[in-house]
N, C-alpha and C. Protein backbone atom coordinates (compact mmCIF):
# COMPACT_ATOMS: atom_id res chain seq x y z
N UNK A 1 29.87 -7.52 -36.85
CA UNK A 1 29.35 -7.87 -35.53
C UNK A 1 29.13 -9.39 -35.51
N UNK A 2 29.20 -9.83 -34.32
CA UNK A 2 29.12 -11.24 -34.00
C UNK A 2 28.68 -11.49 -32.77
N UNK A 3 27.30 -12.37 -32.63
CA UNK A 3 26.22 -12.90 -32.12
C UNK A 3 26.55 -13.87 -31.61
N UNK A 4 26.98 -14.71 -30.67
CA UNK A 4 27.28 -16.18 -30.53
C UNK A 4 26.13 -16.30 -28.56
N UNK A 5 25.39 -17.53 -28.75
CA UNK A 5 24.43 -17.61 -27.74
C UNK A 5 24.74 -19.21 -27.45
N UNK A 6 25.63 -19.85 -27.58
CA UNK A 6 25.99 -21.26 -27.65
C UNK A 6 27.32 -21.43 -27.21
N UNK A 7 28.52 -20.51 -26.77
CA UNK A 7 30.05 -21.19 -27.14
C UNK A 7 30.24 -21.09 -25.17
N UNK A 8 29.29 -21.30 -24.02
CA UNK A 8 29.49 -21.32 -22.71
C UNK A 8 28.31 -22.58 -22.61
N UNK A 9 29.02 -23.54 -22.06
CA UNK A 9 27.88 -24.28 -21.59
C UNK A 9 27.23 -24.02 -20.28
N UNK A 10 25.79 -24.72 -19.69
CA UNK A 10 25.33 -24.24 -18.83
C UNK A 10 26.09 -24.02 -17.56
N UNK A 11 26.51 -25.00 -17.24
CA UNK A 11 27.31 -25.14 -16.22
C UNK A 11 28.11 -23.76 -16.29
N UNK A 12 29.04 -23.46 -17.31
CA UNK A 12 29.54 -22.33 -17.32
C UNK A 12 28.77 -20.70 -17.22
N UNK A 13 28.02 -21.23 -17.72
CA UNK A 13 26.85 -19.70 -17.24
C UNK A 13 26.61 -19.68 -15.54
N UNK A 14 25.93 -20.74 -15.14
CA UNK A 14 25.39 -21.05 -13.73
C UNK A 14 26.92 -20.12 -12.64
N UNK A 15 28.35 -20.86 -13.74
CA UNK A 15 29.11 -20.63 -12.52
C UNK A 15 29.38 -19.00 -12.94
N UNK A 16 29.60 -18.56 -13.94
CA UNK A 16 29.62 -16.85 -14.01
C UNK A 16 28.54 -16.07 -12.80
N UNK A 17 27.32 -16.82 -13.07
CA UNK A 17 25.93 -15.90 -11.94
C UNK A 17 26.52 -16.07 -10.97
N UNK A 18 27.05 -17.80 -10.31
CA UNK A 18 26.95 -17.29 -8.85
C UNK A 18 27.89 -16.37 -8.00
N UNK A 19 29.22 -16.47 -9.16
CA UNK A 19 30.60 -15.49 -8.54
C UNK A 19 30.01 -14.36 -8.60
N UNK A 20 29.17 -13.84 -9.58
CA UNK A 20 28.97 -12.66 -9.57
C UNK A 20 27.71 -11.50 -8.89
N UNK A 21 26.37 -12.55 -8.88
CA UNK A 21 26.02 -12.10 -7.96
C UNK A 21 24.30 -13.22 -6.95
N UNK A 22 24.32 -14.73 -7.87
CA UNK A 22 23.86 -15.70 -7.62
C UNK A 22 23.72 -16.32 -5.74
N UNK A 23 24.94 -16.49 -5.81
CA UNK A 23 26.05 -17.13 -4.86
C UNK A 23 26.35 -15.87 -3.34
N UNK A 24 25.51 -15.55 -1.97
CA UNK A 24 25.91 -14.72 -1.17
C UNK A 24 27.34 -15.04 -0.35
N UNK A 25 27.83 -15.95 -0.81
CA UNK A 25 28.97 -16.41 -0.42
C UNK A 25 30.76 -15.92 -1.04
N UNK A 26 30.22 -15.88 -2.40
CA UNK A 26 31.23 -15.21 -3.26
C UNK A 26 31.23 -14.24 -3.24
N UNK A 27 30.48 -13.25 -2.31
CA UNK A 27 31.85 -11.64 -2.04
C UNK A 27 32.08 -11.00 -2.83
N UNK A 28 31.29 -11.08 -4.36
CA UNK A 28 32.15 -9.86 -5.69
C UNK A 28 31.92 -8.79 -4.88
N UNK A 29 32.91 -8.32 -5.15
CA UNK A 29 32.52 -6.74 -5.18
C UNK A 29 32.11 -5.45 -5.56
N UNK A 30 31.02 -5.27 -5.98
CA UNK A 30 30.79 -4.24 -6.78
C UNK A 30 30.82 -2.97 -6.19
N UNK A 31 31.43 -1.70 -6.64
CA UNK A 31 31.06 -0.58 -6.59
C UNK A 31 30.24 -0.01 -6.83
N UNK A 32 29.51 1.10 -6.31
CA UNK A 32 28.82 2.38 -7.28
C UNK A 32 29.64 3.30 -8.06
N UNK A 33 28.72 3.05 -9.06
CA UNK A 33 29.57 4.55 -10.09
C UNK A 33 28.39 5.23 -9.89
N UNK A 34 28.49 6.74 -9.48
CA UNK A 34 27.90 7.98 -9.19
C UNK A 34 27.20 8.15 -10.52
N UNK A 35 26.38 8.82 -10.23
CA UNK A 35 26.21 9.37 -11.89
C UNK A 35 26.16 10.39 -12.00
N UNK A 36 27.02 10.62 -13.35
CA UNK A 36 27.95 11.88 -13.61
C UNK A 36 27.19 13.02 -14.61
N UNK A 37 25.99 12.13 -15.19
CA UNK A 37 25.10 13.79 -16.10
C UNK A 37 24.38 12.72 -16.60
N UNK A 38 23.66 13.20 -17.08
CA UNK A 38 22.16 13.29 -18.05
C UNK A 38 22.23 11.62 -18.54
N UNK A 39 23.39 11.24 -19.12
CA UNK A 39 23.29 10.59 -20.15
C UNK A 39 23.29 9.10 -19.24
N UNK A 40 23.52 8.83 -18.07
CA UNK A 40 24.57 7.96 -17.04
C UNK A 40 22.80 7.14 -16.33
N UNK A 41 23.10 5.89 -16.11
CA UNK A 41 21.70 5.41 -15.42
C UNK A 41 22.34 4.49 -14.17
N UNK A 42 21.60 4.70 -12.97
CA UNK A 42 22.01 3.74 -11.69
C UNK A 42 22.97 2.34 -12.19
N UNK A 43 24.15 2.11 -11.95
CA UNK A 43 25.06 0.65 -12.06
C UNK A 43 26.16 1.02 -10.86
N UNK A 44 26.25 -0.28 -10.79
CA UNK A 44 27.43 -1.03 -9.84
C UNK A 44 28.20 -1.63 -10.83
N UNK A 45 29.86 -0.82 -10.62
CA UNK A 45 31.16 -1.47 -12.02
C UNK A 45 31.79 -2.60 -10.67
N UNK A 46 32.92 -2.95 -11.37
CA UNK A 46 33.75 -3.62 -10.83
C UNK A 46 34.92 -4.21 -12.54
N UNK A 47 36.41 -3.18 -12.04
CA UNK A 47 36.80 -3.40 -12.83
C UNK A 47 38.09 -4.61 -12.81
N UNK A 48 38.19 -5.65 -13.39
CA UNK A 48 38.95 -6.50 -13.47
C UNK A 48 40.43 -6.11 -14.01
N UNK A 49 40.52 -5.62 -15.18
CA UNK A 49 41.67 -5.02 -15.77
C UNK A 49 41.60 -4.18 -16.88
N UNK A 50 42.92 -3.08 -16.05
CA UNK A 50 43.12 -1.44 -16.44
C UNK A 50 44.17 -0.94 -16.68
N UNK A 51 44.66 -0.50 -17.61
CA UNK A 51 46.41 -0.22 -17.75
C UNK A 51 47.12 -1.22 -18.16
N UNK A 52 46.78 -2.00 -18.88
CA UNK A 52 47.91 -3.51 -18.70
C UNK A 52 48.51 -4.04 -17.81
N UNK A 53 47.41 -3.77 -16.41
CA UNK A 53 47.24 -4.61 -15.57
C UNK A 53 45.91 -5.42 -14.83
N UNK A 54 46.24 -6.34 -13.97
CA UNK A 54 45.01 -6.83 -13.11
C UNK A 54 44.88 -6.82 -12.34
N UNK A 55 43.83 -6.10 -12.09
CA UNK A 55 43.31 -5.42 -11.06
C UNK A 55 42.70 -6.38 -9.88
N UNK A 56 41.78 -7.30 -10.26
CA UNK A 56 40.66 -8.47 -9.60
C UNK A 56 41.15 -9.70 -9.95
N UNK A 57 41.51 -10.77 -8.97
CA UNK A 57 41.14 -12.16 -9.55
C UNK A 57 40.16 -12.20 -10.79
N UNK A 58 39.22 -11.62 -11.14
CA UNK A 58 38.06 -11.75 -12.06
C UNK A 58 38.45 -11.47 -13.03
N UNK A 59 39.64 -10.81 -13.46
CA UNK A 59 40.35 -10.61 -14.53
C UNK A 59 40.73 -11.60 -15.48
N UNK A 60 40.68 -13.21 -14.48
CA UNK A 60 41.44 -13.93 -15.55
C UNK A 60 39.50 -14.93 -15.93
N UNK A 61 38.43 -14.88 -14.99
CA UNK A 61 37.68 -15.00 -15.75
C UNK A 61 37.03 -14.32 -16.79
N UNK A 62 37.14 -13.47 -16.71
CA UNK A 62 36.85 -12.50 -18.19
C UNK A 62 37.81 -12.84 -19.44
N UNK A 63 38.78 -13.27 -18.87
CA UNK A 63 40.26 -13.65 -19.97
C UNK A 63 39.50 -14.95 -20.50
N UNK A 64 39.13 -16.08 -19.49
CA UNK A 64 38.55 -16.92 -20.01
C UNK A 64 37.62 -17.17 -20.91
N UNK A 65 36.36 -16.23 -20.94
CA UNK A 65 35.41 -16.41 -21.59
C UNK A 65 35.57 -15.55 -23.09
N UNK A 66 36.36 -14.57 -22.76
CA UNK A 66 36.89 -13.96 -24.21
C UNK A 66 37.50 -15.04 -25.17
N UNK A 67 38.76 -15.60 -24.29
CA UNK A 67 39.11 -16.59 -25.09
C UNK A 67 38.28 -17.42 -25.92
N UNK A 68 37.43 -18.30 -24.83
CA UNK A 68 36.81 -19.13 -25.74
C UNK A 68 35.80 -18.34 -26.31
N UNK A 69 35.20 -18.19 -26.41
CA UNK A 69 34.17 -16.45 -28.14
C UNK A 69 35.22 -17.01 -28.85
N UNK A 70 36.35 -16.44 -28.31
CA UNK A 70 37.07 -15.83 -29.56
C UNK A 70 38.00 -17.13 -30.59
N UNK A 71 38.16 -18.02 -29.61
CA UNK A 71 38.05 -19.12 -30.01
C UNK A 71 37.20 -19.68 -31.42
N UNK A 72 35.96 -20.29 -30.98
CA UNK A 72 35.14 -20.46 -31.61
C UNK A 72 34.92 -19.78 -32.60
N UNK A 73 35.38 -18.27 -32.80
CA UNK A 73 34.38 -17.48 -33.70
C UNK A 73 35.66 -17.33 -34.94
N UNK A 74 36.64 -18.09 -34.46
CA UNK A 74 37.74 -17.21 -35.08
C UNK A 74 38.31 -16.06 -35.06
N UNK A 75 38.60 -15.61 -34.32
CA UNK A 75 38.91 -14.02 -33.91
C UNK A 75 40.26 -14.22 -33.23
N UNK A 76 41.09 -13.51 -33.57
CA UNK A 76 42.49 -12.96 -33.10
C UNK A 76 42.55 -12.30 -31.69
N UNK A 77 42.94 -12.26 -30.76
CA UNK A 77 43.17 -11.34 -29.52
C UNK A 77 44.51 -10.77 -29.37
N UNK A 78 44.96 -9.30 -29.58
CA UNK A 78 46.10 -9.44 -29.60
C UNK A 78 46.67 -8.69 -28.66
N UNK A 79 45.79 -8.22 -27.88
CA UNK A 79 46.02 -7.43 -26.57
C UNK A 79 44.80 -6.74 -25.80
N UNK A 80 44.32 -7.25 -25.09
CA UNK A 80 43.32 -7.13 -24.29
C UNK A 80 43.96 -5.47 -23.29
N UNK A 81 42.64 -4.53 -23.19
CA UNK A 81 42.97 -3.58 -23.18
C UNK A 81 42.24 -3.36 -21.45
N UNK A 82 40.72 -3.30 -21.43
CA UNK A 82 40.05 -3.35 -20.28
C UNK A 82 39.22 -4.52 -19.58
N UNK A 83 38.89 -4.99 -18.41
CA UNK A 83 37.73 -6.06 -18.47
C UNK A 83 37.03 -5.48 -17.12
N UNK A 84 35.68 -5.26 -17.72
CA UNK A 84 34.91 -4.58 -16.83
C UNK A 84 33.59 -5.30 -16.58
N UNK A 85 33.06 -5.38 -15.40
CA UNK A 85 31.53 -5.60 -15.05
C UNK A 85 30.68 -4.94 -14.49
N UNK A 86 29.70 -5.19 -15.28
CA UNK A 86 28.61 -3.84 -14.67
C UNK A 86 27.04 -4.09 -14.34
N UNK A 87 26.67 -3.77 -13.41
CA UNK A 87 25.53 -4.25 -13.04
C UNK A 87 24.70 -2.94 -13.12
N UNK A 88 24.04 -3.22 -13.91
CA UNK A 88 23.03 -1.79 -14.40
C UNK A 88 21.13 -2.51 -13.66
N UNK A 89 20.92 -1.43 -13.01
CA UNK A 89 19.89 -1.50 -11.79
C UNK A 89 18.45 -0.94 -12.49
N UNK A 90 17.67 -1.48 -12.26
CA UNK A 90 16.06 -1.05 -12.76
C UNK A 90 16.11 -0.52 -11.98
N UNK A 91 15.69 1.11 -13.34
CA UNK A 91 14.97 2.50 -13.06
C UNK A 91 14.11 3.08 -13.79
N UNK A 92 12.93 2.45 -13.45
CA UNK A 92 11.43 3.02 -14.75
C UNK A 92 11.55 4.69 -14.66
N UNK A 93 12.40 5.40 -13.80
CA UNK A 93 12.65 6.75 -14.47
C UNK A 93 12.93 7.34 -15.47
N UNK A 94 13.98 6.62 -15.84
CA UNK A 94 15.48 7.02 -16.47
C UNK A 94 14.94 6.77 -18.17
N UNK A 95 15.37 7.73 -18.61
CA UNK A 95 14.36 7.61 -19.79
C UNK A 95 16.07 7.74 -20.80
N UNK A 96 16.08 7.26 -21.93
CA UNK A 96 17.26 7.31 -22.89
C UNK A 96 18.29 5.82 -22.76
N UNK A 97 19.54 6.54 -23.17
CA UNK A 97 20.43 5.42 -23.64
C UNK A 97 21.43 5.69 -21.96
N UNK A 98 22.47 4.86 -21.87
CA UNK A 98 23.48 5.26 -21.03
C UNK A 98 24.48 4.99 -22.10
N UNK A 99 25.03 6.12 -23.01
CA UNK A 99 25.61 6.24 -24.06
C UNK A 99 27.46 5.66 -23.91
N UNK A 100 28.02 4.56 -24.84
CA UNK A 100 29.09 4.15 -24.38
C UNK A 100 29.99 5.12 -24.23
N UNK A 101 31.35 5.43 -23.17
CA UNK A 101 31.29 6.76 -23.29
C UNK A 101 33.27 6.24 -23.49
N UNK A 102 33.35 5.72 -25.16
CA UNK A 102 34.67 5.20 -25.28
C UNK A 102 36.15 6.53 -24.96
N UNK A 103 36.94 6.14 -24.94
CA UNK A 103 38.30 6.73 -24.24
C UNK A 103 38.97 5.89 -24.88
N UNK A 104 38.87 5.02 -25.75
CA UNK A 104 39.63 4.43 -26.80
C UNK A 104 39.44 4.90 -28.44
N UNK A 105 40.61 6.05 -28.63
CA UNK A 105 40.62 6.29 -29.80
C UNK A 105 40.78 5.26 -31.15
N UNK A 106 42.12 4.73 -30.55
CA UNK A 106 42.30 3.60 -31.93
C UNK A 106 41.60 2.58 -32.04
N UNK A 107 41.48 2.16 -33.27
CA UNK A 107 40.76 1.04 -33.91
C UNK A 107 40.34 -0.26 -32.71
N UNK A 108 39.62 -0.69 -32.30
CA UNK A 108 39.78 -2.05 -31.21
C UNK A 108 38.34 -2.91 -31.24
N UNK A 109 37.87 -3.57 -30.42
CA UNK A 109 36.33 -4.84 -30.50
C UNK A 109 36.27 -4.45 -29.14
N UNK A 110 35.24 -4.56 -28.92
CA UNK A 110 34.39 -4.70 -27.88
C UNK A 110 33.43 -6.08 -27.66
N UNK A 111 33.97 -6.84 -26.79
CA UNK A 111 33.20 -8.00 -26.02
C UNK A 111 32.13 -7.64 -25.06
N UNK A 112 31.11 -7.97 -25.30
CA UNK A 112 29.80 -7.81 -24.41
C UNK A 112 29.30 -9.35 -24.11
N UNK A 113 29.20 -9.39 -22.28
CA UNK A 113 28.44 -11.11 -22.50
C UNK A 113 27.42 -10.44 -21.26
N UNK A 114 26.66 -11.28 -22.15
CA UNK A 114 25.41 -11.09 -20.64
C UNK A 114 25.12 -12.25 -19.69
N UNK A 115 25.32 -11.99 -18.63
CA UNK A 115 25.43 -12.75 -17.29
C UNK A 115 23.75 -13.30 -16.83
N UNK A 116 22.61 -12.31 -16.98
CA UNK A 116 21.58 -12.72 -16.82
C UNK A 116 20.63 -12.37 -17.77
N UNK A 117 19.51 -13.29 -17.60
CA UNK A 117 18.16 -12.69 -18.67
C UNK A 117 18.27 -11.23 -18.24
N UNK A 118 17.69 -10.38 -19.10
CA UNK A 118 16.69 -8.95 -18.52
C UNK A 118 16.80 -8.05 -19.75
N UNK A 119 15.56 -7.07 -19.39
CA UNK A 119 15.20 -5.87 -20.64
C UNK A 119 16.56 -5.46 -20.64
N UNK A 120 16.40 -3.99 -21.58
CA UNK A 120 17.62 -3.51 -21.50
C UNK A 120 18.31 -3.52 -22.86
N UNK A 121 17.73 -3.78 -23.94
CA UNK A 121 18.61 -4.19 -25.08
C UNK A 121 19.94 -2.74 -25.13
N UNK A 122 21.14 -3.80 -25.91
CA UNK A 122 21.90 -2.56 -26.28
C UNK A 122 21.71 -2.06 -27.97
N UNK A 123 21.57 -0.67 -28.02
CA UNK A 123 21.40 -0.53 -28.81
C UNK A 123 22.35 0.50 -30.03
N UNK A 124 22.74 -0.23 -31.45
CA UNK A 124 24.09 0.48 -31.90
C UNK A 124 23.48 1.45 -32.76
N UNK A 125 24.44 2.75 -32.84
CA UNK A 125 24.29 3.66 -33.77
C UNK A 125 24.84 3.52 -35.10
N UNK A 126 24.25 4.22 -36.22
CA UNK A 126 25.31 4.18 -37.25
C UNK A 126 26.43 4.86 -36.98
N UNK A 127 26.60 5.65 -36.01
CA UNK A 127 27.67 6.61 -36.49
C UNK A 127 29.22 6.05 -35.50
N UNK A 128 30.05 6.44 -35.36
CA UNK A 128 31.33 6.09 -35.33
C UNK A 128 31.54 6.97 -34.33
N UNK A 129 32.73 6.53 -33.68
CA UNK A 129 33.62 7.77 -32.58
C UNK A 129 34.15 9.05 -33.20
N UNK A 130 34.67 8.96 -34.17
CA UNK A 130 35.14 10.99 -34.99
C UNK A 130 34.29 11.21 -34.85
N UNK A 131 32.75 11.22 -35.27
CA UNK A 131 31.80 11.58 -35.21
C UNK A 131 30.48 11.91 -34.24
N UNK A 132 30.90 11.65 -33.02
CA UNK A 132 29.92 11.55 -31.78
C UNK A 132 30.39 12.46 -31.38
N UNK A 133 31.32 13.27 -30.94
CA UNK A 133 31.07 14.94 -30.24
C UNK A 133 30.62 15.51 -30.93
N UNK A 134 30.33 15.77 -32.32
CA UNK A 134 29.47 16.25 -33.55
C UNK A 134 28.05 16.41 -33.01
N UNK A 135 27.66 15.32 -32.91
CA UNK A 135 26.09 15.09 -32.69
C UNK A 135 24.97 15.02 -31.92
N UNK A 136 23.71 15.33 -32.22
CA UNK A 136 22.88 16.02 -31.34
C UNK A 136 21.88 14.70 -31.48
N UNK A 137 21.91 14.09 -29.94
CA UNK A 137 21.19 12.63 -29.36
C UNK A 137 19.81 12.60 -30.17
N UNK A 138 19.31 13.74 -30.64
CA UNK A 138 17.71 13.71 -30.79
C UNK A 138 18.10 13.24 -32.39
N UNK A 139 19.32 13.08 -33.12
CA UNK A 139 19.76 12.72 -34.58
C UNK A 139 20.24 11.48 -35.36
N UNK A 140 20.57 10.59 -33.71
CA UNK A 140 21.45 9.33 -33.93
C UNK A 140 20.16 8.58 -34.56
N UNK A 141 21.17 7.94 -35.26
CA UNK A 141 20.22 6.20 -36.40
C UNK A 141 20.98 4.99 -35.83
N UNK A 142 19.99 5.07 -35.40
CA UNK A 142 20.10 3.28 -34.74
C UNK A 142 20.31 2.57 -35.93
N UNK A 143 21.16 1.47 -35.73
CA UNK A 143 21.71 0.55 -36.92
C UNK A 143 21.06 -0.94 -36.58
N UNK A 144 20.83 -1.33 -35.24
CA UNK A 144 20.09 -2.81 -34.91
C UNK A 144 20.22 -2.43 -33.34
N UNK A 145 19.72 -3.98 -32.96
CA UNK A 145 20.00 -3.82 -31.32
C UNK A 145 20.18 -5.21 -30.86
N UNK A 146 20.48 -5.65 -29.55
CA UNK A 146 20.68 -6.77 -28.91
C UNK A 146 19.99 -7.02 -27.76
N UNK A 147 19.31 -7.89 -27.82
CA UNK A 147 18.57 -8.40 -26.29
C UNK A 147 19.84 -9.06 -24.96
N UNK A 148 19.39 -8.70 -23.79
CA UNK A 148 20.35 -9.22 -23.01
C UNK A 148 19.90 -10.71 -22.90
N UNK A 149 19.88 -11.39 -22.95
CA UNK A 149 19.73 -13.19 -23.03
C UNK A 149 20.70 -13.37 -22.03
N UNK A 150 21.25 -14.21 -21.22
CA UNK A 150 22.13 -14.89 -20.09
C UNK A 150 22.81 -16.27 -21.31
N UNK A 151 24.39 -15.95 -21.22
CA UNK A 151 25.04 -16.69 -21.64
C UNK A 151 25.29 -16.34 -23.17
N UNK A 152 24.36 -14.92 -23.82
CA UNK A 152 25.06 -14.54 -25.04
C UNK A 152 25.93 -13.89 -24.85
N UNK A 153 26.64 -13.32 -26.24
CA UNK A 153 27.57 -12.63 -26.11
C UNK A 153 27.80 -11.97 -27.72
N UNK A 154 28.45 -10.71 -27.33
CA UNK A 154 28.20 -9.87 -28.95
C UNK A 154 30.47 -9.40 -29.14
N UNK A 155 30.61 -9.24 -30.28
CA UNK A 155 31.70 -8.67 -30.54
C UNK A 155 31.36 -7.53 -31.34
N UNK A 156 32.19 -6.83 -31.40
CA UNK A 156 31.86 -5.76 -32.62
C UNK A 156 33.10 -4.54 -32.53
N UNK A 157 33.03 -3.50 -33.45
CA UNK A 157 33.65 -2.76 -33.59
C UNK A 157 34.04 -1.51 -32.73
N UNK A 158 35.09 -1.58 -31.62
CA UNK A 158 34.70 -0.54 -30.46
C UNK A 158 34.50 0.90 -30.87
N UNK A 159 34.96 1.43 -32.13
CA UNK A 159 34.33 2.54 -32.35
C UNK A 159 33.21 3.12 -33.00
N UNK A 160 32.25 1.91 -33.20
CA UNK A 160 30.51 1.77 -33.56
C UNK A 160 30.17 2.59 -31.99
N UNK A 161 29.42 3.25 -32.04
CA UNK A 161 28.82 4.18 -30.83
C UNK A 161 27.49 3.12 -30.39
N UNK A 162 27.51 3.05 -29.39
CA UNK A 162 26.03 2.09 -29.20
C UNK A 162 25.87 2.91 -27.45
N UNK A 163 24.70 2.25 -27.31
CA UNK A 163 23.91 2.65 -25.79
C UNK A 163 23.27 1.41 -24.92
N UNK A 164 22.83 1.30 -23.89
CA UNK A 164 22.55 0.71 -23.28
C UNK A 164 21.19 1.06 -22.72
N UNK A 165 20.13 0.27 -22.73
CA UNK A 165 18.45 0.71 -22.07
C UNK A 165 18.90 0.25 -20.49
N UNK A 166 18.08 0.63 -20.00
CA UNK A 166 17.71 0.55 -19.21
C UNK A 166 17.08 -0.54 -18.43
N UNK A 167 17.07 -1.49 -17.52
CA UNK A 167 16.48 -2.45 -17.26
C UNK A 167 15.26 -1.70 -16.70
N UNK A 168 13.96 -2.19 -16.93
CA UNK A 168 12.47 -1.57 -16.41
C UNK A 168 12.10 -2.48 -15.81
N UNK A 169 11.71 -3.82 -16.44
CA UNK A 169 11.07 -4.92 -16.27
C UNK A 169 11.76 -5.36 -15.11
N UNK A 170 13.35 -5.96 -15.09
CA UNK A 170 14.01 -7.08 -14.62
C UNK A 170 14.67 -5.90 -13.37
N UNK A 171 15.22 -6.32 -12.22
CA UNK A 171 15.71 -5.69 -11.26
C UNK A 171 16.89 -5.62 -11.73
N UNK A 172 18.00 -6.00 -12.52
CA UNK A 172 19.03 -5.41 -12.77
C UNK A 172 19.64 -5.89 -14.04
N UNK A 173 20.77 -5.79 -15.00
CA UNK A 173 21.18 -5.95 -16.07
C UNK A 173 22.53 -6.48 -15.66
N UNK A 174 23.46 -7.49 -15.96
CA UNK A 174 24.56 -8.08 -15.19
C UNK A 174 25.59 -8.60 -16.77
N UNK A 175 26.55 -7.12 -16.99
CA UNK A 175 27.06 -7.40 -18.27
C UNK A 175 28.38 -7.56 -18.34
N UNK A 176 29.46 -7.99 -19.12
CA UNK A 176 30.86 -8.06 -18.66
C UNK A 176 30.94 -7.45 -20.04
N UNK A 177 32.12 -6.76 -19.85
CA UNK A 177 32.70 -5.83 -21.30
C UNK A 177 34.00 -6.21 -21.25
N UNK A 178 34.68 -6.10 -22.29
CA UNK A 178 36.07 -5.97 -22.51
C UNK A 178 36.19 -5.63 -23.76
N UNK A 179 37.26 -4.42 -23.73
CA UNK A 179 37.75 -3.79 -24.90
C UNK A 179 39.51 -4.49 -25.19
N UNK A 180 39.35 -4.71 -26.58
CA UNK A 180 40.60 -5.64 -26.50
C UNK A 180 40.77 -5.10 -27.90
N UNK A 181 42.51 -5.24 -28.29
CA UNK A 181 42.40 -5.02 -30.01
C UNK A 181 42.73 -6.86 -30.54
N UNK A 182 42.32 -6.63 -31.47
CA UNK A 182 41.77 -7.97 -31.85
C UNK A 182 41.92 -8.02 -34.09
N UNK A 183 40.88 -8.74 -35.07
CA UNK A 183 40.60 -8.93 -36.10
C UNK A 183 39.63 -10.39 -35.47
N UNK A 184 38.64 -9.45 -36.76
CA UNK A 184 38.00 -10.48 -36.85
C UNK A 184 37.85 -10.76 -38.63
N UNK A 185 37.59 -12.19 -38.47
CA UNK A 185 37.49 -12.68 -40.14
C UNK A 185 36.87 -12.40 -40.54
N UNK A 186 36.96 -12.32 -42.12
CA UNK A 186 36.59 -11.33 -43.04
C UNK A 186 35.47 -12.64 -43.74
């Protein structure tokens, strides 16, 4: 896993918030995703690119900021798979994880950047993808976790199982994902 809270300068943060939801002028568009069972908490997606294609202009800023991470960190990109944004909404209801719910079997990284401060940490399991239809939620071992900070950003292993809290405190959680296959240095 890899932590980097330094490789966007401000300016570059400022301009991620306002396209996305800073700025009433810039028009993103977010959807609702319904929620589909138990495990799922109030968010607005908006997907950039799906299929080995692009979907949103926003596609090639997500391309951007991967790059440079990946840049800096040393990391390989060797085919970028999804680029998604998600705006996860404070709900002092909603009690649990909103569990990642991968559809990527083979080996790949997962890019997480957070767009604004707020609660919400994500939090990873020990256990792996073979292993998560196996298991019973009241059993998982948390392995660490991540605060959402504005302008960090995490890499890691897309088939590490992790979850997402809930924003309580902050009115919403504003995260960009992309699943890409990649290496990272050893």
């Amino acid at each position: 896993m890899i932590i980097d809270d330094n490789f966007l300068d401000q300016e570059e943060i400022k301009s991620l918030q306002d396209i996305m939801y800073a700025d009433p002028n810039s028009r993103f568009p977010w959807y609702y995703d319904s929620v589909k069972d138990l495990s799922s908490m109030p968010q607005f997606i908006h997907m950039g690119f799906e299929d080995e294609r692009e979907i949103s202009p926003f596609a090639q800023e997500g391309k951007k900021i991967l790059e440079k991470f990946c840049k800096k960190n040393n990391i390989e990109i060797f085919k970028i798979i999804n680029i998604q944004a998600n705006l996860f909404m404070k709900d002092n209801q909603f009690e649990g994880y909103k569990v990642s719910n991968t559809n990527i079997k083979e080996p790949h990284l997962v890019f997480l950047y957070y767009v604004n401060d707020s609660d919400g940490d994500i939090v990873f399991f020990n256990q792996r993808y073979s292993e998560w239809n196996k298991l019973d939620f009241d059993k998982l071992h948390t392995a660490g976790k991540v605060s959402p900070v504005s302008g960090r950003a995490v890499v890691f292993d897309g088939l590490q199982k992790y979850g997402e809290l809930c924003p309580t405190d902050n009115n919403f959680k504003c995260v960009i994902s992309i699943s890409f296959d990649g290496k990272i240095p050893l």
